[in-house]
PDB file of N, CA and C in Angstrom:
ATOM      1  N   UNK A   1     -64.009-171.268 -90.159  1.00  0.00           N
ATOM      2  CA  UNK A   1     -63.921-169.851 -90.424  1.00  0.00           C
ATOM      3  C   UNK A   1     -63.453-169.659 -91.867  1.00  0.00           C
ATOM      4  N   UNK A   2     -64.336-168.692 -92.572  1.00  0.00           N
ATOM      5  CA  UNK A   2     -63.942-168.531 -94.038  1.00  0.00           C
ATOM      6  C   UNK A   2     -62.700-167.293 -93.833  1.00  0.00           C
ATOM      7  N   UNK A   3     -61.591-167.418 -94.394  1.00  0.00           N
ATOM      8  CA  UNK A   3     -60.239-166.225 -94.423  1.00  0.00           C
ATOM      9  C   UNK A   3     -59.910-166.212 -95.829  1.00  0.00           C
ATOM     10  N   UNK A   4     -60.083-164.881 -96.016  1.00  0.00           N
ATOM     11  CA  UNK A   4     -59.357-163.876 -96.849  1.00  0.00           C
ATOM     12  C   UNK A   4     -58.199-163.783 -97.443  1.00  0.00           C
ATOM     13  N   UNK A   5     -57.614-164.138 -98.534  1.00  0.00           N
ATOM     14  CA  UNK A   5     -56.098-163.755 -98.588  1.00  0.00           C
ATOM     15  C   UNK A   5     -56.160-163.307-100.021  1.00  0.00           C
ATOM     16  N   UNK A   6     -55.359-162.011 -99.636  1.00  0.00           N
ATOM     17  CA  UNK A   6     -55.194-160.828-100.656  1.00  0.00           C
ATOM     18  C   UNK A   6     -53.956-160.972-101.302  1.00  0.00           C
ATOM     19  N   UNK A   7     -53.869-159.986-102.073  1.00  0.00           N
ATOM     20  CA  UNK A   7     -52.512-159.861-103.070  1.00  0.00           C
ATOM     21  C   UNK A   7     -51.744-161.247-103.082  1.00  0.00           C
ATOM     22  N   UNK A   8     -52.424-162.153-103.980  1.00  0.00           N
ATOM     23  CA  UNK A   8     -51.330-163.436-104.467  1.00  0.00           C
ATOM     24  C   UNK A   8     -51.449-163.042-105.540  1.00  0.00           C
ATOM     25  N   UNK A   9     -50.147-163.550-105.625  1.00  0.00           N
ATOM     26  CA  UNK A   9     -49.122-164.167-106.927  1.00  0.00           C
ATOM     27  C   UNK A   9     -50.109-164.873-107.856  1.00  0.00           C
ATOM     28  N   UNK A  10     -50.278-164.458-109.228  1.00  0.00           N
ATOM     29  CA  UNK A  10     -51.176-165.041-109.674  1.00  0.00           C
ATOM     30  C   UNK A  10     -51.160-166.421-110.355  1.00  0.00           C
ATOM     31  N   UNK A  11     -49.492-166.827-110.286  1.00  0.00           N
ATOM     32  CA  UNK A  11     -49.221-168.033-110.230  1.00  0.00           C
ATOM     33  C   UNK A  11     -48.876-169.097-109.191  1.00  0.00           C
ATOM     34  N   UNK A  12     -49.561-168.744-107.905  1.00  0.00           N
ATOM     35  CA  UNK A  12     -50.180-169.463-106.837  1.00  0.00           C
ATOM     36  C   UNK A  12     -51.101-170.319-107.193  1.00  0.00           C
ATOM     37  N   UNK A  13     -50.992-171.616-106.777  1.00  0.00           N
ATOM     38  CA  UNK A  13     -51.857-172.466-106.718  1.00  0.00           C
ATOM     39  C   UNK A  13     -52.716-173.066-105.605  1.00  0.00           C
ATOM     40  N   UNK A  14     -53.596-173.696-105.649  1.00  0.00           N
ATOM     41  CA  UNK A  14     -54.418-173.524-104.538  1.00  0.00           C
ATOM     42  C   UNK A  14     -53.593-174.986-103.680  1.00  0.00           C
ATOM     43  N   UNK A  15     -53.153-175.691-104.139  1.00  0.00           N
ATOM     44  CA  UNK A  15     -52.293-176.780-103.467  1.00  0.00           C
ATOM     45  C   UNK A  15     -51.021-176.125-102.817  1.00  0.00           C
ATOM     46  N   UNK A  16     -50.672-175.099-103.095  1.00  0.00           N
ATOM     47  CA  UNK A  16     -49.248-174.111-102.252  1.00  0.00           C
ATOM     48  C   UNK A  16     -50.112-173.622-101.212  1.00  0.00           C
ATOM     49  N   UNK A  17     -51.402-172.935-101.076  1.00  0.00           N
ATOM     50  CA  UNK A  17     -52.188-172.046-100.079  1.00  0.00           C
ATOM     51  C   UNK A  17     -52.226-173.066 -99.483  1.00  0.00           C
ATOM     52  N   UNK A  18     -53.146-174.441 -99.571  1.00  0.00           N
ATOM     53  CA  UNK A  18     -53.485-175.877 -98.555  1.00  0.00           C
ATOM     54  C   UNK A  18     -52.106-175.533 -97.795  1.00  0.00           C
ATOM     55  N   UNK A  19     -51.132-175.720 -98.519  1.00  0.00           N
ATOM     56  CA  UNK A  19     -49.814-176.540 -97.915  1.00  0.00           C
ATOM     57  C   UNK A  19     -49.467-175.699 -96.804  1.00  0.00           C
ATOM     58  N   UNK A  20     -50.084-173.891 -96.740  1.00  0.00           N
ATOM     59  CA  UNK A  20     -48.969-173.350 -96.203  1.00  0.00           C
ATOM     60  C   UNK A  20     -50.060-172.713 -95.208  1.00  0.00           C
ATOM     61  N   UNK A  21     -51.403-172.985 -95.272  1.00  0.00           N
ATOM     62  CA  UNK A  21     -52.017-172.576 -94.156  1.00  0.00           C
ATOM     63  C   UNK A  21     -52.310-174.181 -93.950  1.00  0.00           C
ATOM     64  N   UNK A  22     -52.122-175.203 -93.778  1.00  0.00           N
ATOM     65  CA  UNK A  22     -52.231-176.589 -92.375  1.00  0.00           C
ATOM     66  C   UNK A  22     -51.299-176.478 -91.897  1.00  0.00           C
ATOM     67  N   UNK A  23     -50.184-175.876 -92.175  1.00  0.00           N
ATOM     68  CA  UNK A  23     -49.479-175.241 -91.284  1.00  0.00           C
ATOM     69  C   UNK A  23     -49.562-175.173 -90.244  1.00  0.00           C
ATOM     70  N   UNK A  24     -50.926-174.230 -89.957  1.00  0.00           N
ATOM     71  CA  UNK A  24     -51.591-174.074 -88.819  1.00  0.00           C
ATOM     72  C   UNK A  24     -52.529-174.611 -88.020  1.00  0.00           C
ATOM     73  N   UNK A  25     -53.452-175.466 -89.246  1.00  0.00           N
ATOM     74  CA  UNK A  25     -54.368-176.448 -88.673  1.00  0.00           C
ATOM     75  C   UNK A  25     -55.127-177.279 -90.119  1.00  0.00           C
ATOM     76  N   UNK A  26     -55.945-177.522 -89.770  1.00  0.00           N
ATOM     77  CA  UNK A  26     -56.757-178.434 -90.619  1.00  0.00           C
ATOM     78  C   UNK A  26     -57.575-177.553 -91.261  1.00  0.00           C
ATOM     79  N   UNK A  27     -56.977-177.844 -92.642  1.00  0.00           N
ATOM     80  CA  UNK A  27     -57.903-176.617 -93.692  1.00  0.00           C
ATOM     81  C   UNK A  27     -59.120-177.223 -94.832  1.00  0.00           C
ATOM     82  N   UNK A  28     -60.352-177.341 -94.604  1.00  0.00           N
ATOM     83  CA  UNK A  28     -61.243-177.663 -95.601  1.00  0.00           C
ATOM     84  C   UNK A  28     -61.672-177.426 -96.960  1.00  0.00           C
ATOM     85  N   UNK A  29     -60.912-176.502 -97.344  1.00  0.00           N
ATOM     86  CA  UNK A  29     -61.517-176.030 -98.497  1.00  0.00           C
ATOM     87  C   UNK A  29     -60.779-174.972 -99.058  1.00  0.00           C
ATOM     88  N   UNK A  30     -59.754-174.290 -99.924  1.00  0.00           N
ATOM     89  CA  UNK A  30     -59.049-173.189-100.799  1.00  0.00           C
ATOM     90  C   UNK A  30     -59.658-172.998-102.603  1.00  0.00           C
ATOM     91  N   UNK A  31     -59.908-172.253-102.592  1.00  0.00           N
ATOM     92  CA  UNK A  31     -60.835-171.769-103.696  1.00  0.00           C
ATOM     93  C   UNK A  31     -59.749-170.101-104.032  1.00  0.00           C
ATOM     94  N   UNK A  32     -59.311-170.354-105.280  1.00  0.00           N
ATOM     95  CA  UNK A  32     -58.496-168.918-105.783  1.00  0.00           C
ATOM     96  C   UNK A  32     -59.736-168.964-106.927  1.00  0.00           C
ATOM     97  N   UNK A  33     -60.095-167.467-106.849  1.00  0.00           N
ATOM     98  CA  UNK A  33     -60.905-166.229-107.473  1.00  0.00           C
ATOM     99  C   UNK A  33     -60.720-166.376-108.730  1.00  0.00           C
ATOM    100  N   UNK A  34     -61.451-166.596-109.441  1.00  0.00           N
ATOM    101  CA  UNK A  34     -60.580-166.478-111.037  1.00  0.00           C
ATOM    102  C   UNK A  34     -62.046-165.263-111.714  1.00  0.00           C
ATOM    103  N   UNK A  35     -61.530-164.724-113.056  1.00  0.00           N
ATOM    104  CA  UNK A  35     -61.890-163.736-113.563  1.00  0.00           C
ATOM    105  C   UNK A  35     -62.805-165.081-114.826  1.00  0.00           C
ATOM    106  N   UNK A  36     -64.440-164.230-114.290  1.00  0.00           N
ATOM    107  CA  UNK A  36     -65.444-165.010-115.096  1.00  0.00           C
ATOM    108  C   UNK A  36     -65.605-165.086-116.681  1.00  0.00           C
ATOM    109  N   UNK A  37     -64.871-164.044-117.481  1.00  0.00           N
ATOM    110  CA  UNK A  37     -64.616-164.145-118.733  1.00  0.00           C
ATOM    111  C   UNK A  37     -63.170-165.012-118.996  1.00  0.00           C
ATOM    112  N   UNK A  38     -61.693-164.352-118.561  1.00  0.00           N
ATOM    113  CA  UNK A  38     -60.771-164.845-119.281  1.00  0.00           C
ATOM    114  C   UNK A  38     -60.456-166.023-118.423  1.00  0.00           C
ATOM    115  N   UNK A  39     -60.634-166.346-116.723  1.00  0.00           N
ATOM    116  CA  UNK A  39     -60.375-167.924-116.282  1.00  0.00           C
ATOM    117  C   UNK A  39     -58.800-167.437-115.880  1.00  0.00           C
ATOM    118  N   UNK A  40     -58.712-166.310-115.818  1.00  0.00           N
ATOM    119  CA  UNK A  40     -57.323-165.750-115.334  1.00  0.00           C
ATOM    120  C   UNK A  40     -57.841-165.644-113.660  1.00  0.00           C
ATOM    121  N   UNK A  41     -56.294-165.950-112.837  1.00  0.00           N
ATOM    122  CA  UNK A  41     -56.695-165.909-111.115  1.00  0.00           C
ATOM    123  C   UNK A  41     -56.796-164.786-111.091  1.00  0.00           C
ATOM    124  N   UNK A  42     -57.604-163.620-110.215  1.00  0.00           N
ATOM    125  CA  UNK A  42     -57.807-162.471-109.535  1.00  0.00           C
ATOM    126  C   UNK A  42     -57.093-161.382-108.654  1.00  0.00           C
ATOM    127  N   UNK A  43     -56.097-162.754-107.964  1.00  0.00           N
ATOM    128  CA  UNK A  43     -55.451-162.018-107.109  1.00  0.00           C
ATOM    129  C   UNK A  43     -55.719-162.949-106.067  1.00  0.00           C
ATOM    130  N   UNK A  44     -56.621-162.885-105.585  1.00  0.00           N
ATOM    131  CA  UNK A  44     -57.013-163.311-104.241  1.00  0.00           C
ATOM    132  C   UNK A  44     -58.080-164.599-104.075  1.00  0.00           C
ATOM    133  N   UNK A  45     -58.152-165.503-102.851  1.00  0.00           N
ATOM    134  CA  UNK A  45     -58.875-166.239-102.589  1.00  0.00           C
ATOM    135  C   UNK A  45     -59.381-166.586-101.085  1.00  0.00           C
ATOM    136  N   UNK A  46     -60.074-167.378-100.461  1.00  0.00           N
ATOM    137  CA  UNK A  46     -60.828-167.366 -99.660  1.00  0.00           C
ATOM    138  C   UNK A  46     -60.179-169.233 -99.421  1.00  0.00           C
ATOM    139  N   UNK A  47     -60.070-169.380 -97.447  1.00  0.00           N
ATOM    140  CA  UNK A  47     -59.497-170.560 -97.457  1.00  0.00           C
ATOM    141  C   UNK A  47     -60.418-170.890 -96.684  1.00  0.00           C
ATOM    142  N   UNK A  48     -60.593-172.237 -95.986  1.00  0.00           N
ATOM    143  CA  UNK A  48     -61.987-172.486 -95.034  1.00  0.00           C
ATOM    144  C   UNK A  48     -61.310-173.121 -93.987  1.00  0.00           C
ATOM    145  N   UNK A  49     -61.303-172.859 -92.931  1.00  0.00           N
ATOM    146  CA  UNK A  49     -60.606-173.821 -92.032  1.00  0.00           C
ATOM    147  C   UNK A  49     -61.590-173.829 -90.811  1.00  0.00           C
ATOM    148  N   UNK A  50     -62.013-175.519 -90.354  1.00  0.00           N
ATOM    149  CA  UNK A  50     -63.258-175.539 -89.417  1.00  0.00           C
ATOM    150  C   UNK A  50     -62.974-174.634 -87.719  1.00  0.00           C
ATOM    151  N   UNK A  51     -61.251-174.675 -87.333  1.00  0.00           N
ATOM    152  CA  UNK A  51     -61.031-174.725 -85.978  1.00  0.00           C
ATOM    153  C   UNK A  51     -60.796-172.847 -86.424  1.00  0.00           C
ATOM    154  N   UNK A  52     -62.273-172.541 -85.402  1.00  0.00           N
ATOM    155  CA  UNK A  52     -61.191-170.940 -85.444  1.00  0.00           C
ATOM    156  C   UNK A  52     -60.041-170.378 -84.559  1.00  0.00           C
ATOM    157  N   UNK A  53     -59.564-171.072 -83.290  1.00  0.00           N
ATOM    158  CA  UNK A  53     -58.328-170.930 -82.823  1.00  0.00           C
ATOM    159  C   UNK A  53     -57.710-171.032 -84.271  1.00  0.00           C
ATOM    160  N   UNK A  54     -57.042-172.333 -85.073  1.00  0.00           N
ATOM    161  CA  UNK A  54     -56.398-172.645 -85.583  1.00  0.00           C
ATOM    162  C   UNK A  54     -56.376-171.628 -86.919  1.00  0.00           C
ATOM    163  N   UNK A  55     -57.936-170.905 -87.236  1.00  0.00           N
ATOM    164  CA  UNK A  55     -57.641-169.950 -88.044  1.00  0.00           C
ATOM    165  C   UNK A  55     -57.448-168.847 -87.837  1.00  0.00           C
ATOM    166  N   UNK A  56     -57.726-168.398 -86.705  1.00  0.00           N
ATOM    167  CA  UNK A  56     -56.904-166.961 -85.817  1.00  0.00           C
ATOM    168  C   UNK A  56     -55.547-167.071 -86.184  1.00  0.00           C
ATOM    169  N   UNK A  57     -55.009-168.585 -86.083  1.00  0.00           N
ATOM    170  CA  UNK A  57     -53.299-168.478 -85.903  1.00  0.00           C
ATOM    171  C   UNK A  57     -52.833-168.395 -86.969  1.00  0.00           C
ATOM    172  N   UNK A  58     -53.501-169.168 -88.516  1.00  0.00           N
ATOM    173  CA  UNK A  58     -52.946-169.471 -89.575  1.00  0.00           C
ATOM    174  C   UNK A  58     -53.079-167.611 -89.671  1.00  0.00           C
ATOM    175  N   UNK A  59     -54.030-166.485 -89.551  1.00  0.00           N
ATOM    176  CA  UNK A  59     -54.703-164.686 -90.386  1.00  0.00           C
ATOM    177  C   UNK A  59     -52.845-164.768 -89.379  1.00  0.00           C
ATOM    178  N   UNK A  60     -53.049-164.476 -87.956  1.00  0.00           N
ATOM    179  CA  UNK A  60     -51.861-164.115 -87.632  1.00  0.00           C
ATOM    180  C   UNK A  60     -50.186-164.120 -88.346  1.00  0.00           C
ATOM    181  N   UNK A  61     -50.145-165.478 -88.758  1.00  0.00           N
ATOM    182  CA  UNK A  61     -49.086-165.723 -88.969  1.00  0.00           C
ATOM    183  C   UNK A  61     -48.827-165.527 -90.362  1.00  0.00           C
ATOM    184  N   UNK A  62     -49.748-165.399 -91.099  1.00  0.00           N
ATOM    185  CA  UNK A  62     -49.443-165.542 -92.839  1.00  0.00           C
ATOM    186  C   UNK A  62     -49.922-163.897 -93.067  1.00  0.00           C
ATOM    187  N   UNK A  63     -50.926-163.040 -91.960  1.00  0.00           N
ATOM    188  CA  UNK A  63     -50.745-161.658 -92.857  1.00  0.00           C
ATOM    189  C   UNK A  63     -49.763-161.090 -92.803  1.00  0.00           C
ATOM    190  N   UNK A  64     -49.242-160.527 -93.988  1.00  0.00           N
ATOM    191  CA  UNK A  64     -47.820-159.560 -94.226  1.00  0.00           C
ATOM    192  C   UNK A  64     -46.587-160.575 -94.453  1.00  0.00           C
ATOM    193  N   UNK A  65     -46.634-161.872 -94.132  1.00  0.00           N
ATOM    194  CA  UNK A  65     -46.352-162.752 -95.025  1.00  0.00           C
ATOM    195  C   UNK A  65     -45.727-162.609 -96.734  1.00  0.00           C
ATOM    196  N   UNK A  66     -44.105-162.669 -96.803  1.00  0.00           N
ATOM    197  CA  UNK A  66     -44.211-162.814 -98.380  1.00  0.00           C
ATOM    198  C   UNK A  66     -44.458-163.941 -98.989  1.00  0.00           C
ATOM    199  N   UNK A  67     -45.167-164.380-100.063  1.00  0.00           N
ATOM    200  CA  UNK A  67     -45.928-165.490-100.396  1.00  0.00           C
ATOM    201  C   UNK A  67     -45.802-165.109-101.946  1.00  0.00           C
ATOM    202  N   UNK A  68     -44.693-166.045-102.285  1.00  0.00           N
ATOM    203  CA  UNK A  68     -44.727-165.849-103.557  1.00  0.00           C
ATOM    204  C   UNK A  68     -44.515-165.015-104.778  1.00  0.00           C
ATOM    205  N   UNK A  69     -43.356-163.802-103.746  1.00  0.00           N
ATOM    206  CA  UNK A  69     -43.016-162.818-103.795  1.00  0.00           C
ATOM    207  C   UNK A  69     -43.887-161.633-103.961  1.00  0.00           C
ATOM    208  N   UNK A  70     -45.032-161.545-103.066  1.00  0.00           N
ATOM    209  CA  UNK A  70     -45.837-160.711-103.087  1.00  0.00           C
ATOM    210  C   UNK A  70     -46.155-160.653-101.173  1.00  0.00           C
ATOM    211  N   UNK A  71     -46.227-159.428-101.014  1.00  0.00           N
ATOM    212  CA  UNK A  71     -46.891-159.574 -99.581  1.00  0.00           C
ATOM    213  C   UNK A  71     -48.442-159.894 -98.675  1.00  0.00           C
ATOM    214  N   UNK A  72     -48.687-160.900 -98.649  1.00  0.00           N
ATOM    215  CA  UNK A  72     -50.044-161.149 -98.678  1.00  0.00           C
ATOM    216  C   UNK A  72     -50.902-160.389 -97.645  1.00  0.00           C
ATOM    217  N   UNK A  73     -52.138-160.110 -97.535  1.00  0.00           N
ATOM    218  CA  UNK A  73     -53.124-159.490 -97.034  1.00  0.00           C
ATOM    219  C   UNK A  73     -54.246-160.676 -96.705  1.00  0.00           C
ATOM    220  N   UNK A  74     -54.448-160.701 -95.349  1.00  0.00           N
ATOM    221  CA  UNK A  74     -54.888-162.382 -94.728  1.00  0.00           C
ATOM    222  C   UNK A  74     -56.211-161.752 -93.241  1.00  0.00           C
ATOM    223  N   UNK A  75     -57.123-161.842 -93.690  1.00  0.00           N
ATOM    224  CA  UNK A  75     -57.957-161.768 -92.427  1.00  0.00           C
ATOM    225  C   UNK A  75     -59.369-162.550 -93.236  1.00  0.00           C
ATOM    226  N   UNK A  76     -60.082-162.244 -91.660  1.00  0.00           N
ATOM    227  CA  UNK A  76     -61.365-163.012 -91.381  1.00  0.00           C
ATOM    228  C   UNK A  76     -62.375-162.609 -92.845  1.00  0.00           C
ATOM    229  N   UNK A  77     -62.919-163.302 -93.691  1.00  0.00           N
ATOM    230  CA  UNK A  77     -63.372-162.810 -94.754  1.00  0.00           C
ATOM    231  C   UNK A  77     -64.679-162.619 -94.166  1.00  0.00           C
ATOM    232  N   UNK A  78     -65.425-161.209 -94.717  1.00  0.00           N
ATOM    233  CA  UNK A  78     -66.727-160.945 -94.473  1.00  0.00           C
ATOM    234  C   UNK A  78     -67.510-161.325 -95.670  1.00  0.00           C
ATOM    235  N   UNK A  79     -68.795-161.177 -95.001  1.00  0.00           N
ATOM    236  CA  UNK A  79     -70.010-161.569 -96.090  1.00  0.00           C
ATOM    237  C   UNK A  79     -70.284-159.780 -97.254  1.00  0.00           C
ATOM    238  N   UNK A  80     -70.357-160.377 -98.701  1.00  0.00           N
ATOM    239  CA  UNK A  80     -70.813-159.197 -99.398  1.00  0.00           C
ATOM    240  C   UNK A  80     -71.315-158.480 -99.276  1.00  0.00           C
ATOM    241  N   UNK A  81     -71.695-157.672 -99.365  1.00  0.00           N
ATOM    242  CA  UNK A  81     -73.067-156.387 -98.403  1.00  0.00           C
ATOM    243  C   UNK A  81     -73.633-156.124 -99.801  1.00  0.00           C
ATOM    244  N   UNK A  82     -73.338-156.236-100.666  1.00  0.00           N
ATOM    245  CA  UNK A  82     -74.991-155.764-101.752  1.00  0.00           C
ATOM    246  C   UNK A  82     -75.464-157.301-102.485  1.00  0.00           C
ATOM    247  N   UNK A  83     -74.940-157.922-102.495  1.00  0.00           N
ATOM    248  CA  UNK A  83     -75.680-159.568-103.347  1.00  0.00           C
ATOM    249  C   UNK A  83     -76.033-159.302-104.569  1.00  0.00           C
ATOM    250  N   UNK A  84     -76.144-157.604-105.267  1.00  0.00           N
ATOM    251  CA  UNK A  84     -76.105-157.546-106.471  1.00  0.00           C
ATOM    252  C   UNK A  84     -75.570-158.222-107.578  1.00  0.00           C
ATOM    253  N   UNK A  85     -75.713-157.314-108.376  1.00  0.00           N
ATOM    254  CA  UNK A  85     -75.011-158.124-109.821  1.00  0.00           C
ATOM    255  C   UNK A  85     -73.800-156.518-109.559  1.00  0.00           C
ATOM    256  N   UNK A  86     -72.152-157.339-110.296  1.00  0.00           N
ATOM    257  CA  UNK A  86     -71.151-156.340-110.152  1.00  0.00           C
ATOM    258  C   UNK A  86     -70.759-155.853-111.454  1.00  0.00           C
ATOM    259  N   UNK A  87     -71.506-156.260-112.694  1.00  0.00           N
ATOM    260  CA  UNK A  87     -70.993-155.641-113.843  1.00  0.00           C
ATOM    261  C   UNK A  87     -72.075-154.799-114.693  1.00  0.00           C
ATOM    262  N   UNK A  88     -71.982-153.865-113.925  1.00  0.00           N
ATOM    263  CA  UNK A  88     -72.790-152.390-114.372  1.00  0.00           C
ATOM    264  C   UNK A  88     -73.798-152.732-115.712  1.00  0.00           C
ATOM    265  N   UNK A  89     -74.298-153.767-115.432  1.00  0.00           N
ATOM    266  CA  UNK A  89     -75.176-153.937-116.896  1.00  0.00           C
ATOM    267  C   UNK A  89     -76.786-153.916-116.356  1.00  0.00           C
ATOM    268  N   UNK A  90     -76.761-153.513-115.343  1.00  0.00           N
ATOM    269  CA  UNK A  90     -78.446-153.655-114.882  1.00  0.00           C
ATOM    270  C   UNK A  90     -79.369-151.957-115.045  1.00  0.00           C
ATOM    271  N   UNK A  91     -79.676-151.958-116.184  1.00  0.00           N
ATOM    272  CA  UNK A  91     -81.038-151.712-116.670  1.00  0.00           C
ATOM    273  C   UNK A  91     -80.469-150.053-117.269  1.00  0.00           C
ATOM    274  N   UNK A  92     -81.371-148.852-116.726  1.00  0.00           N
ATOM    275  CA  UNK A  92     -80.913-147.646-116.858  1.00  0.00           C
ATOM    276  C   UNK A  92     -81.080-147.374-118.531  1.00  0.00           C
ATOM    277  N   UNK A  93     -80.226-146.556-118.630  1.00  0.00           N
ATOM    278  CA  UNK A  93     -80.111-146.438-120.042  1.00  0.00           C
ATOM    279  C   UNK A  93     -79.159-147.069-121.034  1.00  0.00           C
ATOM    280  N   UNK A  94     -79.013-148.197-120.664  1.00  0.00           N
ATOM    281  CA  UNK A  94     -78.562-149.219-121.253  1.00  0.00           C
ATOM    282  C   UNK A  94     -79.224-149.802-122.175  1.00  0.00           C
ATOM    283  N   UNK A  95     -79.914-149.167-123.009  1.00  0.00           N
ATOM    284  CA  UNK A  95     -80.565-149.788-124.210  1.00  0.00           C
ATOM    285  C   UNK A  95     -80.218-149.861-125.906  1.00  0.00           C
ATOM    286  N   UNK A  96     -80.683-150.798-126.022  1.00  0.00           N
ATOM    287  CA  UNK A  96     -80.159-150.575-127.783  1.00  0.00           C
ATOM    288  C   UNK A  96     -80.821-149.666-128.621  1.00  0.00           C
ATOM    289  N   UNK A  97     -82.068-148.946-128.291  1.00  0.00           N
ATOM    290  CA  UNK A  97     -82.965-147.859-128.428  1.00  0.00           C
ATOM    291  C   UNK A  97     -81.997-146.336-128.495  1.00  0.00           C
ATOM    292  N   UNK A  98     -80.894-146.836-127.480  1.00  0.00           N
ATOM    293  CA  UNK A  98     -80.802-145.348-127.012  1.00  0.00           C
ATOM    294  C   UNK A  98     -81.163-144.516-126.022  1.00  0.00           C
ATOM    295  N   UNK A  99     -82.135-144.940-125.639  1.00  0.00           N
ATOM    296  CA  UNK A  99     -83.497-144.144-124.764  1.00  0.00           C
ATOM    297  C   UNK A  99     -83.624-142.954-125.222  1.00  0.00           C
ATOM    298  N   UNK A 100     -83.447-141.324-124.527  1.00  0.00           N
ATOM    299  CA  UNK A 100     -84.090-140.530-124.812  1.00  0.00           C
ATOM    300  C   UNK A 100     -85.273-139.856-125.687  1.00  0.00           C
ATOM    301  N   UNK A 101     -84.550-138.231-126.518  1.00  0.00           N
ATOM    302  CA  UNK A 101     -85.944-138.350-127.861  1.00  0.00           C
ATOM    303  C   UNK A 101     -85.629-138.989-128.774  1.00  0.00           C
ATOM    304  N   UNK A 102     -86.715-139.028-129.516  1.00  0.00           N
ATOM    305  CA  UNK A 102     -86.418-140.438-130.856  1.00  0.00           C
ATOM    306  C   UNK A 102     -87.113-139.116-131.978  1.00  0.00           C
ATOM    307  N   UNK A 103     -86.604-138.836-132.882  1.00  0.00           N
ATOM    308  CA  UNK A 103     -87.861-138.784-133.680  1.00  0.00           C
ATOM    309  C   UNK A 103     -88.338-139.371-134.816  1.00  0.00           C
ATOM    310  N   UNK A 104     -89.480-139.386-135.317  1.00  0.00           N
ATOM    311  CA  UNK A 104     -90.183-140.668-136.473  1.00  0.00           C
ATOM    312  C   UNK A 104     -89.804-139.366-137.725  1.00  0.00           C
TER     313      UNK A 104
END
């Protein structure tokens, strides 16, 4: 089960998240969000854990959780709903033209 965890500490590391969700069970995979220009963390990341009992227990027990002196936000992560592109640069009047009238 892929899970969600919101509002971290942005000096969380992804070896503190491992440590503190096997906790609960056997975790495959922690990936923290980082920001595609500066490589700064986001806030938040996505943990993978195969047993979903074991990841029911880890969302239970760690949402509202303080973690790092922040209160974390921990559930079942959903899939994106647009697959778009998220940085408002697709098409419109986004041109180096200008678009509208021109005149010669």
């Amino acid at each position: 089960m892929n899970i969600y965890v919101g509002n971290l500490s942005y000096k969380t590391s992804e070896d503190e998240l491992r440590q503190a969700f096997s906790a609960y069970g056997q975790v495959d995979s922690v990936a923290i969000i980082k920001d595609k220009t500066t490589g700064l963390p986001r806030g938040f990341s996505f943990v993978e854990m195969p047993n979903p009992q074991e990841a029911e227990a880890a969302i239970n027990a760690m949402n509202g959780k303080m973690f790092g002196g922040r209160t974390l936000k921990v559930n079942e992560a959903r899939p994106r709903e647009d697959g778009g592109r998220r940085d408002n640069r697709g098409g419109g009047f986004n041109r180096r033209d200008g678009g509208g009238y021109r005149s010669y």
